[in-house]
Protein backbone atom coordinates (compact mmCIF):
# COMPACT_ATOMS: atom_id res chain seq x y z
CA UNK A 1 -16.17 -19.07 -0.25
CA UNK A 2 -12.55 -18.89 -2.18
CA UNK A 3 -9.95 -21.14 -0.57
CA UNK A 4 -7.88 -18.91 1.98
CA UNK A 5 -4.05 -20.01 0.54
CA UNK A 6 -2.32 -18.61 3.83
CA UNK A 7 -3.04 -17.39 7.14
CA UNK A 8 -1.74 -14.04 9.61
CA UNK A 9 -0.32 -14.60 13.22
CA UNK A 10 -0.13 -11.39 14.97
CA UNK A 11 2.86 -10.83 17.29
CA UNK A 12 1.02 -7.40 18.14
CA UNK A 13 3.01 -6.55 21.72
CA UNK A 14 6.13 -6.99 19.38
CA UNK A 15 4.62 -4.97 16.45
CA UNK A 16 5.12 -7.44 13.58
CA UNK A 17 3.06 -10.37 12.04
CA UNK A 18 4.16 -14.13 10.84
CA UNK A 19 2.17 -14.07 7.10
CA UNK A 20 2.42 -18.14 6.34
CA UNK A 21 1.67 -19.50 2.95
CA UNK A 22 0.10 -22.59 3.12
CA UNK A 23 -1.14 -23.90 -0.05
CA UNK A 24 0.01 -27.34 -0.35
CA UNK A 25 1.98 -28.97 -1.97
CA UNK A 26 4.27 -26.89 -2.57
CA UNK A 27 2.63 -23.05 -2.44
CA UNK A 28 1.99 -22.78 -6.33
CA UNK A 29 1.11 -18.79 -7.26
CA UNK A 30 -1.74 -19.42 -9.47
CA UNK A 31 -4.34 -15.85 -9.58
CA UNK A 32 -5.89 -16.34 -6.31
CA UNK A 33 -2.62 -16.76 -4.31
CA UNK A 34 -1.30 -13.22 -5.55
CA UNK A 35 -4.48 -11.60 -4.73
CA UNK A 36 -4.51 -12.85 -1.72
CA UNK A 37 -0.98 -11.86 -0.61
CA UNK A 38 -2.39 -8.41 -2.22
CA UNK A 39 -5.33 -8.26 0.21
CA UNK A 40 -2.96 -9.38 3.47
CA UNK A 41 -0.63 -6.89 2.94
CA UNK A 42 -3.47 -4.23 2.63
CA UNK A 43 -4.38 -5.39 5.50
CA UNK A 44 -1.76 -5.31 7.90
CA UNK A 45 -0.49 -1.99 6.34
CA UNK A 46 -3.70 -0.85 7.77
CA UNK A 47 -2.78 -2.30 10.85
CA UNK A 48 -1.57 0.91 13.41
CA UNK A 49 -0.20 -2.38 15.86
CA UNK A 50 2.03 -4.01 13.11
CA UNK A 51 5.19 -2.62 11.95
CA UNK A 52 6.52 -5.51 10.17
CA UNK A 53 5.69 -9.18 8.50
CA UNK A 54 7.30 -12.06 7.87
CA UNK A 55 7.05 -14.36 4.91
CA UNK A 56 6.73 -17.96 5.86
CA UNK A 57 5.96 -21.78 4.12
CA UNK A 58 3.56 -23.56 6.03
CA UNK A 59 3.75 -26.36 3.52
CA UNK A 60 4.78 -29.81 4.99
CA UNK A 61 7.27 -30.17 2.67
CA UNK A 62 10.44 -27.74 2.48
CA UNK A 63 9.63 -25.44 -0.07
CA UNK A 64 9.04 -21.75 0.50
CA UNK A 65 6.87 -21.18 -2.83
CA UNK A 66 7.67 -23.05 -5.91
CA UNK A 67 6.63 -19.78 -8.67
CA UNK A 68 3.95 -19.30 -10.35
CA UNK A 69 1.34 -21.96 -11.25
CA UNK A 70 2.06 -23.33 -14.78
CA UNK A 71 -1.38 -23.14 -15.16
CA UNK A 72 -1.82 -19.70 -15.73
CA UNK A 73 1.22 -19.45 -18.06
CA UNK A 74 -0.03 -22.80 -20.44
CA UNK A 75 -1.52 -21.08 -23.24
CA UNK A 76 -4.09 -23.55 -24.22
CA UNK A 77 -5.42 -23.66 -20.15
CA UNK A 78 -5.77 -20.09 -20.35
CA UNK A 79 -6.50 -16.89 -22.26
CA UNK A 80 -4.39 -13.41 -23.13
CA UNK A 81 -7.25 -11.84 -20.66
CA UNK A 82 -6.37 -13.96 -17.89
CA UNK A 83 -2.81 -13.37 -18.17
CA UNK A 84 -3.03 -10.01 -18.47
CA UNK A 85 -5.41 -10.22 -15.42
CA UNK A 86 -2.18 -12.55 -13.77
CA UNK A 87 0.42 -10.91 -14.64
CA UNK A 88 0.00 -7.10 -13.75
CA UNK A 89 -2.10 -8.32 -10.58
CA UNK A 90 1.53 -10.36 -9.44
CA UNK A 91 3.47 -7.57 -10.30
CA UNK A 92 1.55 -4.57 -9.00
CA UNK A 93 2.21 -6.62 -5.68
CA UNK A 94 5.58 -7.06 -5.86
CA UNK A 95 5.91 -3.36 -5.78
CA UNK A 96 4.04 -2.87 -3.34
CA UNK A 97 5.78 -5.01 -1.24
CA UNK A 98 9.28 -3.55 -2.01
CA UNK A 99 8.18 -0.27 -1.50
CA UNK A 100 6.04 -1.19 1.51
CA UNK A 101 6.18 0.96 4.74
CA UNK A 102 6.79 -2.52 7.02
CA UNK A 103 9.99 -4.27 7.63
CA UNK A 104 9.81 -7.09 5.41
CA UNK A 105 11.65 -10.06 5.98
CA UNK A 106 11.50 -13.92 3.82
CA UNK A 107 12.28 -16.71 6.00
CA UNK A 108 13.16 -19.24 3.37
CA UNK A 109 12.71 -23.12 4.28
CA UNK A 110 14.00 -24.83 1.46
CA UNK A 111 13.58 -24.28 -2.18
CA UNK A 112 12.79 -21.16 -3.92
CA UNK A 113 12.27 -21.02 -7.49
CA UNK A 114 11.56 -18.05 -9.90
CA UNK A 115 8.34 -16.54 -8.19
CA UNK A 116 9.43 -17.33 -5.16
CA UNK A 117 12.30 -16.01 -5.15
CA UNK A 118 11.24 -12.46 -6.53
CA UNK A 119 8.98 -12.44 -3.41
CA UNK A 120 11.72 -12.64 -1.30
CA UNK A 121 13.74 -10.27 -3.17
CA UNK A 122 11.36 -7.68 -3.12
CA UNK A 123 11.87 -7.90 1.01
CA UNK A 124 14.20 -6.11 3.17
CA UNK A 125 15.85 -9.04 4.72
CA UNK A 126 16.48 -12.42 3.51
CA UNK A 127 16.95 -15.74 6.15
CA UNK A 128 17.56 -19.43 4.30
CA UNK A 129 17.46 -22.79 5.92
CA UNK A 130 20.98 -24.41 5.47
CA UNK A 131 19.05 -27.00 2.85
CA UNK A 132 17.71 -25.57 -0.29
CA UNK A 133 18.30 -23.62 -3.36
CA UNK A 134 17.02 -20.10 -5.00
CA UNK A 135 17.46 -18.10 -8.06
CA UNK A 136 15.31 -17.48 -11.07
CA UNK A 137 15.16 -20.38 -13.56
CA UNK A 138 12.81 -19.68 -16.15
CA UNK A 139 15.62 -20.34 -18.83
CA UNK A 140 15.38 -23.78 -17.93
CA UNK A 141 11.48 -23.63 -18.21
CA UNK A 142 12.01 -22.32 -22.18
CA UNK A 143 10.97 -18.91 -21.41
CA UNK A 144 12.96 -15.34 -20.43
CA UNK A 145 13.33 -13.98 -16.99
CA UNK A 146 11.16 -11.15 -16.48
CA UNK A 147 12.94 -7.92 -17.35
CA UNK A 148 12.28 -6.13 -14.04
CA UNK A 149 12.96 -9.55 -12.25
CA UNK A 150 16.25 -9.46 -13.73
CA UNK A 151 16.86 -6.17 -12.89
CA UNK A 152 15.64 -6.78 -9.24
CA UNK A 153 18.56 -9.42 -9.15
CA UNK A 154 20.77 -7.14 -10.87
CA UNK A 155 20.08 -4.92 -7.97
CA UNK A 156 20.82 -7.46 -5.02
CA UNK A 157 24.13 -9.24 -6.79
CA UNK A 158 25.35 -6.89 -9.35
CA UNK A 159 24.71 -6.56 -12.93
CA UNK A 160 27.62 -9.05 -14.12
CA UNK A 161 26.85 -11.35 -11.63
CA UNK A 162 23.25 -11.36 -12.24
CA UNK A 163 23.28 -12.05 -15.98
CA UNK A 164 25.86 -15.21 -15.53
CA UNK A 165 23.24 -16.36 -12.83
CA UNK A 166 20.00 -15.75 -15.37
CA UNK A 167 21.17 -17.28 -18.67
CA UNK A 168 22.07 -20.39 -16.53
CA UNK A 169 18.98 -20.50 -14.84
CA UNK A 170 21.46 -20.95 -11.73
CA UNK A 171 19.64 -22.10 -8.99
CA UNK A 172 21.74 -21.20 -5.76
CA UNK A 173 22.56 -23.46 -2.34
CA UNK A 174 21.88 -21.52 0.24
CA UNK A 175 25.59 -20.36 1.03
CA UNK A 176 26.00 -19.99 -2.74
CA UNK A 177 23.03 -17.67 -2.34
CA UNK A 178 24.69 -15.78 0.66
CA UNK A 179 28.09 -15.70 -0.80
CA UNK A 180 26.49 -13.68 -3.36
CA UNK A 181 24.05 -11.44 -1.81
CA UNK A 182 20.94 -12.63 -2.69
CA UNK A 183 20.28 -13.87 1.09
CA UNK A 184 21.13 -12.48 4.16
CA UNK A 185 21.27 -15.71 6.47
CA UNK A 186 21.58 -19.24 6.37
CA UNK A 187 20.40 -20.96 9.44
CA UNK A 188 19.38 -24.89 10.02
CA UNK A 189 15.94 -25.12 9.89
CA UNK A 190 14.97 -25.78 13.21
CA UNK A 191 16.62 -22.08 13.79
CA UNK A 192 14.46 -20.35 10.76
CA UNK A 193 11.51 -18.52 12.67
CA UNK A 194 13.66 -17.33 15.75
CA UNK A 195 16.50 -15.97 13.02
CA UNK A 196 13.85 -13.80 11.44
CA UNK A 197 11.80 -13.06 14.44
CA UNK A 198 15.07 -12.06 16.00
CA UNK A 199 16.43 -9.67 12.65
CA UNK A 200 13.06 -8.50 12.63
CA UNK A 201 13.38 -7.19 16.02
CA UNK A 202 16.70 -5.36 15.76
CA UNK A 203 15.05 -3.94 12.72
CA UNK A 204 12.22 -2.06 14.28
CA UNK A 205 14.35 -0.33 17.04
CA UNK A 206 14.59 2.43 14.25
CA UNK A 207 11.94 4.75 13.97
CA UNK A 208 9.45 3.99 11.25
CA UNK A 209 8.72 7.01 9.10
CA UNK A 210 12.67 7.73 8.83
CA UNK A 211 12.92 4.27 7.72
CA UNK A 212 10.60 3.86 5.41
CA UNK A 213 10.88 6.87 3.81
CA UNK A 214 14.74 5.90 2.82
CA UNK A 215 13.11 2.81 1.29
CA UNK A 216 10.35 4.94 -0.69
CA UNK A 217 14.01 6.94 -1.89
CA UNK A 218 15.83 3.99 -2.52
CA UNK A 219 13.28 1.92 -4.45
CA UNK A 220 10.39 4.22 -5.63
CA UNK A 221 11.21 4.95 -8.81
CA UNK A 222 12.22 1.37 -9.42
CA UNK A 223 8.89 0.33 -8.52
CA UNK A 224 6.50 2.88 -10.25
CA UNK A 225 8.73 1.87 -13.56
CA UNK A 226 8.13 -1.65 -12.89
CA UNK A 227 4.34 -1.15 -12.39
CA UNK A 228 4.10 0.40 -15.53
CA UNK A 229 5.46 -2.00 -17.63
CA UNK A 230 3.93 -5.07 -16.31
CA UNK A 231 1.31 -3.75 -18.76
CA UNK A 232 3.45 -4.06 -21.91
CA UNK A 233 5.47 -6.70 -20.69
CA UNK A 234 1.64 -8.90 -20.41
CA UNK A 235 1.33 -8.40 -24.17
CA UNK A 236 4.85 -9.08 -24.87
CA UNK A 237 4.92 -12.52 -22.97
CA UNK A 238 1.76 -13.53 -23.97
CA UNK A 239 2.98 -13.80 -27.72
CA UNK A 240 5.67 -15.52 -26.29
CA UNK A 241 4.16 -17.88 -24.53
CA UNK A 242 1.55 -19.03 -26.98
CA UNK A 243 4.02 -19.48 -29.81
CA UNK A 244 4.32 -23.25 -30.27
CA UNK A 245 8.05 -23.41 -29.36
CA UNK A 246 7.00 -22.18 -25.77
CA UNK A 247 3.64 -24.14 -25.75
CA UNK A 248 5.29 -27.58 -26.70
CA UNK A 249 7.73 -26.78 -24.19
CA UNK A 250 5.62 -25.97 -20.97
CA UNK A 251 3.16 -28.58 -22.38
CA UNK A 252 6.14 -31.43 -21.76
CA UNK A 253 6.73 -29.90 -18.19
CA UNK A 254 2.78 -30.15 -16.66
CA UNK A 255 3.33 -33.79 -18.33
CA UNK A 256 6.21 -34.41 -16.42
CA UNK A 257 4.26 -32.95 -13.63
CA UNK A 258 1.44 -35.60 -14.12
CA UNK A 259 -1.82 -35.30 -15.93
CA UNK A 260 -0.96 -32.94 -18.27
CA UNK A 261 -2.22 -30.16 -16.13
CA UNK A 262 -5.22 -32.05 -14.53
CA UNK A 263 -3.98 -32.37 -11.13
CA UNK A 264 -3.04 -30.12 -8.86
CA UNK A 265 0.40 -29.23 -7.58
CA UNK A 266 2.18 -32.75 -8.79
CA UNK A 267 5.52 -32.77 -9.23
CA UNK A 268 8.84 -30.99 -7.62
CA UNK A 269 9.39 -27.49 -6.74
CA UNK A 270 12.17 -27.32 -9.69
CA UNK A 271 9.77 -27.42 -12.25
CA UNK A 272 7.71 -24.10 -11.43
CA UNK A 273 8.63 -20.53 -12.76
């Protein structure tokens, strides 16, 4: 049996459930992980007694979800099929969830890198402990943001903001973050789950088809263009990432990680995509 990466809590009586990603150290998104935030929100969207979910960390540490697994970027620890397999699978549900019917809301404990971060930017409502950073920092990494990533951002801050923020490979405190749009709330930690349980509330006192169907408005042709190119984009990055600039350059970050790949989940949340 596959390694469950996160579990559901059903709040049922108050219509919403608590999805928390739990797979330590620090919630890497390698294949699995996607697929199985795929499956969970089939699954409560099927659900006629939720209405909304939250996004959670149950990681001991504070980090919401550190990106994607370097893993399946690494050229030489994968293949163009896999990526291709990675990539549109990730992105096909990121759409989903910003075009999903449910109130989505990211309660962010700590950091929140690149994959990460898109997660929570593809939900409705943002809530950040007052300890932590976000933004997308694949710059850093050696490799481009994701053109519908960027755009996502571009969407939340504004298109000047967002390119200053991208080329930089900014990553944002928290009341940077809110200063700038990209988060809703900053709350201490020990405040986190009540904050979004309580936003989460005062979101479903509207009624739900009205609601969602501004969202479908608002974002659906967004989404079914970003769906669409995931398919391109898999062949464009793949050249990218298996040219020996980009190789030599992720290769020196899983060694920094420790074991050149060989372990799993070493190192800090920073280092993901």
């Amino acid at each position: 049996m596959a390694e469950s990466y996160m579990r559901v809590e059903r709040h049922a009586a108050e219509g919403y459930a608590l999805v928390v990603l739990a797979r330590e150290p620090v919630n890497t998104m390698n294949l699995a992980f996607w697929q199985q935030l795929a499956a969970t929100l089939t699954e409560l969207e099927g659900d006629p007694a939720i209405r909304g979910a939250i996004f959670c960390s149950g990681l001991k540490r504070d980090v919401f979800t550190a990106g994607n697994d370097i893993r399946e970027l690494y050229a030489p620890l994968t293949s163009r099929e896999r990526y291709r397999e990675f990539w549109v699978q990730s992105n096909r549900f990121l759409t989903r969830l910003l075009t999903s019917p449910l109130v989505t809301i990211a309660a962010i404990r700590g950091a929140c890198p690149a994959g990460g971060c898109c997660l929570s930017m593809c939900c409705d409502y943002r809530v950040m402990t007052e300890q932590g950073s976000i933004g997308l920092n694949e710059v850093a990494l050696g490799i481009s943001v994701p053109k519908m990533w960027a755009r996502l951002m571009a969407r939340l801050v504004g298109q000047g903001a967002a390119e200053r923020l991208l080329q930089n490979a900014a990553m944002l405190s928290p009341g940077e973050a809110r200063a700038a749009g990209l988060v809703d709330e900053v709350v201490p930690k020990e405040k986190l789950l009540e904050t979004a349980e309580a936003a989460m509330r005062r979101w479903l006192q509207a009624p739900d088809f009205s609601r969602a169907e501004t969202k479908r408005l608002q974002r659906g042709e967004f989404a079914t263009e970003w769906e669409a190119y995931a398919h391109t984009e898999a062949d464009y990055a793949w050249d990218l990432l298996s040219s020996p600039a980009v190789v030599k350059q992720l290769g020196g970050v899983l060694a920094r990680l420790g074991g050149g790949g060989a372990k799993e989940g070493g190192g800090g949340a920073k280092s993901r995509l």
